[in-house]
PDB file of N, CA and C in Angstrom:
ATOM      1  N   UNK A   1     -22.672  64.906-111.529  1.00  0.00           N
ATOM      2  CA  UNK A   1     -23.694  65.795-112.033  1.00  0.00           C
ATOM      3  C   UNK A   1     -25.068  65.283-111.596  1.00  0.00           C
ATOM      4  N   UNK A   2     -25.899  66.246-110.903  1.00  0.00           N
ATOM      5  CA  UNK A   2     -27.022  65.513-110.588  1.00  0.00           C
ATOM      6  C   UNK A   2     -27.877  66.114-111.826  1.00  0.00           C
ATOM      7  N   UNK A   3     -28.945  65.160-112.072  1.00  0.00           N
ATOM      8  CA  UNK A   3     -30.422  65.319-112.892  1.00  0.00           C
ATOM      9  C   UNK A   3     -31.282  65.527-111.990  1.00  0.00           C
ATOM     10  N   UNK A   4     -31.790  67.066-112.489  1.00  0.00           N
ATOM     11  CA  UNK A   4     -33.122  67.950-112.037  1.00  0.00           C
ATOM     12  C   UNK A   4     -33.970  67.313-112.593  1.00  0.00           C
ATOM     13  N   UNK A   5     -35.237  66.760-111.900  1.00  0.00           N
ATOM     14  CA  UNK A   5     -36.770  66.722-112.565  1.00  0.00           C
ATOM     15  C   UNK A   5     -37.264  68.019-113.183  1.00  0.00           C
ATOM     16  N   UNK A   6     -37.508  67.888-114.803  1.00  0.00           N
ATOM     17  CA  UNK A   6     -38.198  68.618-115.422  1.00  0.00           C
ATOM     18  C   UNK A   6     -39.462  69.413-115.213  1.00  0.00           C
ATOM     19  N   UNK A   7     -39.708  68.750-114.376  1.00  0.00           N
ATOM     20  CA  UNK A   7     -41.486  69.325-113.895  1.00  0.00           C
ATOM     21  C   UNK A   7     -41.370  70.384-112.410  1.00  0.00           C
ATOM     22  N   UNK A   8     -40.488  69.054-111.540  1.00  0.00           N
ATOM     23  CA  UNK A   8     -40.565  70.508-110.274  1.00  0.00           C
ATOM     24  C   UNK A   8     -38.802  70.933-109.820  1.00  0.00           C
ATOM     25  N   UNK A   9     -37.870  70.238-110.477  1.00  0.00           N
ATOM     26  CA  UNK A   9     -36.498  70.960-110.464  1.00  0.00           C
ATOM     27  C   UNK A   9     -35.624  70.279-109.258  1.00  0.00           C
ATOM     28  N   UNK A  10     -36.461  69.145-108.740  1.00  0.00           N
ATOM     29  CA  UNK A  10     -35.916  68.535-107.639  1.00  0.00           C
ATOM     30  C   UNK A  10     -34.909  66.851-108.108  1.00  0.00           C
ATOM     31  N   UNK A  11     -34.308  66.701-107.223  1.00  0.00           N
ATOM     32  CA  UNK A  11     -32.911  65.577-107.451  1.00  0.00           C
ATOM     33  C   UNK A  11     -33.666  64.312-107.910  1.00  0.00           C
ATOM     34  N   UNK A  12     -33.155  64.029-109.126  1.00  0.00           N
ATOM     35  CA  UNK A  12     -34.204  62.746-109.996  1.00  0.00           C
ATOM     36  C   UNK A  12     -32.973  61.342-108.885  1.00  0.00           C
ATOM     37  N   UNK A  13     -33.247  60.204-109.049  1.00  0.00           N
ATOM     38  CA  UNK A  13     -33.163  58.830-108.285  1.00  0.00           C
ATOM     39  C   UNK A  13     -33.375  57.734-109.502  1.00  0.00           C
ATOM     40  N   UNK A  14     -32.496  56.336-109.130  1.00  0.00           N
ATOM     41  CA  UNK A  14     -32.848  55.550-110.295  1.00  0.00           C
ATOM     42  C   UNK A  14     -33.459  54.021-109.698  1.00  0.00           C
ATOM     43  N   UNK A  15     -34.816  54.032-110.000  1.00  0.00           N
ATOM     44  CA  UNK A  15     -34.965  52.541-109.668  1.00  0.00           C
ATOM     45  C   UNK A  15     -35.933  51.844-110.296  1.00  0.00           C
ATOM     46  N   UNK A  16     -35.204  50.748-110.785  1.00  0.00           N
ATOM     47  CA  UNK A  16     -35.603  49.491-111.561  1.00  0.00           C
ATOM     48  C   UNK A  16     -36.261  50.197-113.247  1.00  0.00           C
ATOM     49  N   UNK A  17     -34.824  50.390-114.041  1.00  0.00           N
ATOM     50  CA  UNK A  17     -35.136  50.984-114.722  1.00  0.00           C
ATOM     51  C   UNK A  17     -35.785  52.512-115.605  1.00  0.00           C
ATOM     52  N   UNK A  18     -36.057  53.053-113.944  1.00  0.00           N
ATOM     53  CA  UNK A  18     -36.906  54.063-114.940  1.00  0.00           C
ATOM     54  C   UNK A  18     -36.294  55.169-113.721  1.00  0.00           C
ATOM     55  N   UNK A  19     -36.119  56.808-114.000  1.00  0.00           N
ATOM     56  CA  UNK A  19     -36.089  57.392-113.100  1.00  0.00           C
ATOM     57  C   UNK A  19     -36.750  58.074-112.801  1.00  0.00           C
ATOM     58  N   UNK A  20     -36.654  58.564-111.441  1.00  0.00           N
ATOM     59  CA  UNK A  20     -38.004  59.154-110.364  1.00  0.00           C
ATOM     60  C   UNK A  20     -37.906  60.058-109.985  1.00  0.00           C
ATOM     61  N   UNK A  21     -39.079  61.040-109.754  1.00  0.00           N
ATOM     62  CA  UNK A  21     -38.760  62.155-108.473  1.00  0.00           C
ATOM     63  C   UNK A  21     -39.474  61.712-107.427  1.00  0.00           C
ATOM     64  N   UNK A  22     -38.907  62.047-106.501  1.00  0.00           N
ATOM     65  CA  UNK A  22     -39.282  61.331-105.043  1.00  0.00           C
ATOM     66  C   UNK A  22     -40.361  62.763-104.395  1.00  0.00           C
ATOM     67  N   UNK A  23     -40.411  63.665-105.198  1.00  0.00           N
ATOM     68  CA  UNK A  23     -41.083  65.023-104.602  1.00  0.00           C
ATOM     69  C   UNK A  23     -42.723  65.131-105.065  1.00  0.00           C
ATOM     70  N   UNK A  24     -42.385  65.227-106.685  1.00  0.00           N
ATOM     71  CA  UNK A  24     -43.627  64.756-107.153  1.00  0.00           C
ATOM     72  C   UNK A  24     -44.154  63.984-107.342  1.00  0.00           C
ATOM     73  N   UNK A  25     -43.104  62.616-108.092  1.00  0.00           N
ATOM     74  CA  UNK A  25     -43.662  61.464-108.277  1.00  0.00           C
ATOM     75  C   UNK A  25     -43.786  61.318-110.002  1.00  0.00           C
ATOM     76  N   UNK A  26     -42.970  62.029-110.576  1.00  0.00           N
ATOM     77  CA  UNK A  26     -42.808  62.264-111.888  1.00  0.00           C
ATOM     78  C   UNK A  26     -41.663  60.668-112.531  1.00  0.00           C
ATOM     79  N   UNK A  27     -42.008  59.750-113.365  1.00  0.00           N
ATOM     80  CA  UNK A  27     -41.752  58.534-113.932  1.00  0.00           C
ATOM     81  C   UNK A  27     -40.868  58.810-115.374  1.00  0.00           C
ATOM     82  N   UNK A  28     -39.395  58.627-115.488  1.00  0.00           N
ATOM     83  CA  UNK A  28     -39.314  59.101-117.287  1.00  0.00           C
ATOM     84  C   UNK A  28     -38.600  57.753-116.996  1.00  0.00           C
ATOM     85  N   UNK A  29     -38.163  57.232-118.391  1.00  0.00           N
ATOM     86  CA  UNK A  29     -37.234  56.163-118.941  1.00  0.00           C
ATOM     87  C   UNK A  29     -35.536  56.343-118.644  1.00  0.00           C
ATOM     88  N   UNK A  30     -35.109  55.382-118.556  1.00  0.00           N
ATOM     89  CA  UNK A  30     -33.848  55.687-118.297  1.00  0.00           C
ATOM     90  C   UNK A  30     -32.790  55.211-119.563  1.00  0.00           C
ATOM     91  N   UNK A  31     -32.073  55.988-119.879  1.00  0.00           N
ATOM     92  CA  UNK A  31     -31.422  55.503-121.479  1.00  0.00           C
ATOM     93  C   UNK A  31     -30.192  55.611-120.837  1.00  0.00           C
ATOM     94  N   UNK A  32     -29.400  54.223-120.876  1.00  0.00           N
ATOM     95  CA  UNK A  32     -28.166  53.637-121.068  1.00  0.00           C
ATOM     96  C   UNK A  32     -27.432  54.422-121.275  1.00  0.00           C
ATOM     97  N   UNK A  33     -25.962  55.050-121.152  1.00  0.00           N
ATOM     98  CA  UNK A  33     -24.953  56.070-121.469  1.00  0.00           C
ATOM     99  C   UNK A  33     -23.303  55.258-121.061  1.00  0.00           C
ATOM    100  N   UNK A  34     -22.770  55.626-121.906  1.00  0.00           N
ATOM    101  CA  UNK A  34     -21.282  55.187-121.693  1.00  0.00           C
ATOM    102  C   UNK A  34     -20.747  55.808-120.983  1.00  0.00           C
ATOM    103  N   UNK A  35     -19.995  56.051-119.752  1.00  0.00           N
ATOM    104  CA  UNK A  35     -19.484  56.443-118.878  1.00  0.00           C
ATOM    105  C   UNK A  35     -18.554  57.334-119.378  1.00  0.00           C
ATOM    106  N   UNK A  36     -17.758  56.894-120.425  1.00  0.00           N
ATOM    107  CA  UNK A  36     -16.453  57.322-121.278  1.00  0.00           C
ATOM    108  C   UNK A  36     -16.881  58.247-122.229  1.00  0.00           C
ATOM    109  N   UNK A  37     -17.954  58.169-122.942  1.00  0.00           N
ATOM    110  CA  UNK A  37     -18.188  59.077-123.951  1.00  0.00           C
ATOM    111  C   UNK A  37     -19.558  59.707-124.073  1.00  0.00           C
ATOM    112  N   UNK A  38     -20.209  59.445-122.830  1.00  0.00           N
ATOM    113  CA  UNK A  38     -21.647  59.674-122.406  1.00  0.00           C
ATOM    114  C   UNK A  38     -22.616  59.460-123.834  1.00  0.00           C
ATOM    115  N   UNK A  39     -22.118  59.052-124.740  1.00  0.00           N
ATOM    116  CA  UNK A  39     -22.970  58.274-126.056  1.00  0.00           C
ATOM    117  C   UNK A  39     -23.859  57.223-125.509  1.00  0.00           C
ATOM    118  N   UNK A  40     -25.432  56.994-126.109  1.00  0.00           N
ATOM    119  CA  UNK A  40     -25.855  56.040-125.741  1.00  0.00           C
ATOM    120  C   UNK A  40     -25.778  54.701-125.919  1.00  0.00           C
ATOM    121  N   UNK A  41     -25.971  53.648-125.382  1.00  0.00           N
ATOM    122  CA  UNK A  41     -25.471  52.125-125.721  1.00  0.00           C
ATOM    123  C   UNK A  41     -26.365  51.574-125.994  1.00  0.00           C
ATOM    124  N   UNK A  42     -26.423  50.380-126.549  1.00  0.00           N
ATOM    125  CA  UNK A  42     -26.827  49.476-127.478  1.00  0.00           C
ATOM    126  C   UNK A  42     -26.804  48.450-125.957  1.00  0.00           C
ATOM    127  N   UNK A  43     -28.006  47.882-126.072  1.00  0.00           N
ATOM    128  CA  UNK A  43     -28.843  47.246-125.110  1.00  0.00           C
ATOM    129  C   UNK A  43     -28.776  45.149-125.572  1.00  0.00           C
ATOM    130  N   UNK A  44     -27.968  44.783-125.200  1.00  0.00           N
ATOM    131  CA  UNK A  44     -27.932  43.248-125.531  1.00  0.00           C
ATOM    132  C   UNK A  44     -28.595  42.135-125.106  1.00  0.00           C
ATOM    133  N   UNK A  45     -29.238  41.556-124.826  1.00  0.00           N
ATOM    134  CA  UNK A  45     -30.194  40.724-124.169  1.00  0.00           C
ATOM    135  C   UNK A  45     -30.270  39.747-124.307  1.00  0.00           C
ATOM    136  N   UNK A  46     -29.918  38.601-123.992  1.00  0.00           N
ATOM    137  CA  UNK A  46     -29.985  36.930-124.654  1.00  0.00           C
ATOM    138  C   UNK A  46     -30.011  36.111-123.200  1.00  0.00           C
ATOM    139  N   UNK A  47     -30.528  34.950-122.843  1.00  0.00           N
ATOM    140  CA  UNK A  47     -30.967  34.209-121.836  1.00  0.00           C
ATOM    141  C   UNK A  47     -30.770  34.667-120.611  1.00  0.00           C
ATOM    142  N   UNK A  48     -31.588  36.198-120.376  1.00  0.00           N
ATOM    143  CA  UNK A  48     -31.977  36.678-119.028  1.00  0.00           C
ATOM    144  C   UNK A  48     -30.503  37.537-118.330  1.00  0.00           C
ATOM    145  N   UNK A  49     -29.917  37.954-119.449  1.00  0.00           N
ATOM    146  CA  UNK A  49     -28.742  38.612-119.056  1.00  0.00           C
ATOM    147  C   UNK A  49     -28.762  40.044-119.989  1.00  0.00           C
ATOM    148  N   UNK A  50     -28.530  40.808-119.459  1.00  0.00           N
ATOM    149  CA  UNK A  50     -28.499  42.270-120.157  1.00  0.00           C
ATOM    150  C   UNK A  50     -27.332  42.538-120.134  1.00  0.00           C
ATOM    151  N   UNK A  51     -26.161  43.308-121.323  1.00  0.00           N
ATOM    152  CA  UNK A  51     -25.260  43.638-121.210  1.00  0.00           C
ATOM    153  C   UNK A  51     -25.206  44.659-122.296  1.00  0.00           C
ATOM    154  N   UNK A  52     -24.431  45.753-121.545  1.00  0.00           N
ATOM    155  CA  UNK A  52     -24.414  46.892-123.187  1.00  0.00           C
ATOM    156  C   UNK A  52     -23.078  47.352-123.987  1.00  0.00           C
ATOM    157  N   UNK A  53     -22.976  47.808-124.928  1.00  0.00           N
ATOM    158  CA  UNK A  53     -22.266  48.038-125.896  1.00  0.00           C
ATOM    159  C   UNK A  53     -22.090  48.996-126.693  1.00  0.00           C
ATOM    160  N   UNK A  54     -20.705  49.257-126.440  1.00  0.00           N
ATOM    161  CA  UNK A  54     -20.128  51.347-126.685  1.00  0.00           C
ATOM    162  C   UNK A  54     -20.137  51.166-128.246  1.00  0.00           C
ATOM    163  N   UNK A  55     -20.738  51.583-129.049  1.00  0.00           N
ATOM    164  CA  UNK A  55     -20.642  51.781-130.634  1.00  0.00           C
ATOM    165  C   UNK A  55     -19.274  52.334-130.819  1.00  0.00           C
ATOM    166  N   UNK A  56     -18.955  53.402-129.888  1.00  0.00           N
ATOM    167  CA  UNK A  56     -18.032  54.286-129.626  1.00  0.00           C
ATOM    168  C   UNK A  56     -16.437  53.636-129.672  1.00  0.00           C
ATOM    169  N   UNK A  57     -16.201  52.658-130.186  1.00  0.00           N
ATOM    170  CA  UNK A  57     -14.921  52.260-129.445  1.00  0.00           C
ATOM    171  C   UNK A  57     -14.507  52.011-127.512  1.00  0.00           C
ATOM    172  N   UNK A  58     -15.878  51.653-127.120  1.00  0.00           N
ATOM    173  CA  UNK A  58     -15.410  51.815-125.590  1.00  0.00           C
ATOM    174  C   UNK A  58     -15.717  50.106-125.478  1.00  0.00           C
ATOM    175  N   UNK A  59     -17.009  49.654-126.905  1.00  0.00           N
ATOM    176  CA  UNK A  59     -16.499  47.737-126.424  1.00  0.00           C
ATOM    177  C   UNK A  59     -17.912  47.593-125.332  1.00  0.00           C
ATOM    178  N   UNK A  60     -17.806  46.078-125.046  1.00  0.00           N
ATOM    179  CA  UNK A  60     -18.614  45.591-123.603  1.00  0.00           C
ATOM    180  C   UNK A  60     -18.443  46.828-122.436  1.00  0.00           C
ATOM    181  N   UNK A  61     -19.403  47.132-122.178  1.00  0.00           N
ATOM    182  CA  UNK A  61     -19.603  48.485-120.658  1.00  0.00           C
ATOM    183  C   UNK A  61     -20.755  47.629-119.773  1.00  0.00           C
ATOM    184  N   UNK A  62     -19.872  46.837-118.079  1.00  0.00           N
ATOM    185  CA  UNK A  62     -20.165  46.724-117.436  1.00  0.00           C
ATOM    186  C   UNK A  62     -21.351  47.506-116.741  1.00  0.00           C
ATOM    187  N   UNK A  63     -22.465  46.786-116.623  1.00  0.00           N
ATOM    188  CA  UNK A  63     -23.775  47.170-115.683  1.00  0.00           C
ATOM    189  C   UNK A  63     -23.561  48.350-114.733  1.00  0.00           C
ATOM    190  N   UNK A  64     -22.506  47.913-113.820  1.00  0.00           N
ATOM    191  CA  UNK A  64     -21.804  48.845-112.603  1.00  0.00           C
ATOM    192  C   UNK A  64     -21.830  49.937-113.247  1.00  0.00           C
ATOM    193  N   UNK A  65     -21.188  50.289-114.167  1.00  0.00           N
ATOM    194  CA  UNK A  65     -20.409  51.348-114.762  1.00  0.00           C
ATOM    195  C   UNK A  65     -21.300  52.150-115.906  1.00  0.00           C
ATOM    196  N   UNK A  66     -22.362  51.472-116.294  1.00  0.00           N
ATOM    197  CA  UNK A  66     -23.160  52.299-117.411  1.00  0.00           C
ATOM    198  C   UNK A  66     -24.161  53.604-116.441  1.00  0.00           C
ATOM    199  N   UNK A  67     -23.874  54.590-117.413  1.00  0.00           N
ATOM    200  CA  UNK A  67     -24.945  55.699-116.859  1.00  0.00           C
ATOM    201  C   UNK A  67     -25.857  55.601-117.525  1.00  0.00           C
ATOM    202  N   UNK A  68     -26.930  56.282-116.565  1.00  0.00           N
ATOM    203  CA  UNK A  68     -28.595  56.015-116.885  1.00  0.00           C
ATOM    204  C   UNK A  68     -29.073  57.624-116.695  1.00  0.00           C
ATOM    205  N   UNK A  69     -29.443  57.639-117.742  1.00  0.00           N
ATOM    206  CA  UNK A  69     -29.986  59.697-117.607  1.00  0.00           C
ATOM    207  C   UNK A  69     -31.566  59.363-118.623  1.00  0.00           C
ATOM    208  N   UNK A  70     -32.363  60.585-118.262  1.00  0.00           N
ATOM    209  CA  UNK A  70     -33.211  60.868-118.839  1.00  0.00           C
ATOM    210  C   UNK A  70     -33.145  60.829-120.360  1.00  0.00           C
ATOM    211  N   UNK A  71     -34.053  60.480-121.159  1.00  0.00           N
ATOM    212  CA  UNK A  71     -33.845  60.823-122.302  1.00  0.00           C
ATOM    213  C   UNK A  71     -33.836  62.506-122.293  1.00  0.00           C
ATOM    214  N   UNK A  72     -32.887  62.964-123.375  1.00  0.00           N
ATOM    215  CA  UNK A  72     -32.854  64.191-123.593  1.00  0.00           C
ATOM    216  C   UNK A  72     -32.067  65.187-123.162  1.00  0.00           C
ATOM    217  N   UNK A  73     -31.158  64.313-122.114  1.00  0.00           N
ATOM    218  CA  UNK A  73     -29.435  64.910-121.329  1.00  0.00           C
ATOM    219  C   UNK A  73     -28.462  64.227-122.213  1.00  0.00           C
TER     220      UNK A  73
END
């Protein structure tokens, strides 16, 4: 599924946290999603390591594998 930019409707991109439109130049946040239940995850952080966590019954969700969508999808 691709994410449309809200502003001009063009293919949003993800880098270093935050996602982009490469058309306008439009900046939103990127919120964590479980792959399995597209619920958002719980963000873990302890000596320079990020790892997240399915409330959901899905457990530890590998970096690789977490989706990152706009708030509000």
């Amino acid at each position: 599924m691709m994410v449309m930019c809200e502003k001009c409707q063009q293919p949003l991109s993800l880098s270093n946290g935050e996602i982009i439109c490469s058309a306008c130049g439009a900046h939103y946040p990127a919120k964590p999603c479980c792959p399995e239940c597209h619920q958002p995850l719980d963000v873990l952080k302890a000596c320079g390591a990020v790892d997240y966590f399915c409330r959901n019954g899905h457990g530890l969700i590998s970096r690789k594998r977490v989706l990152f969508q706009p708030p509000g999808h």
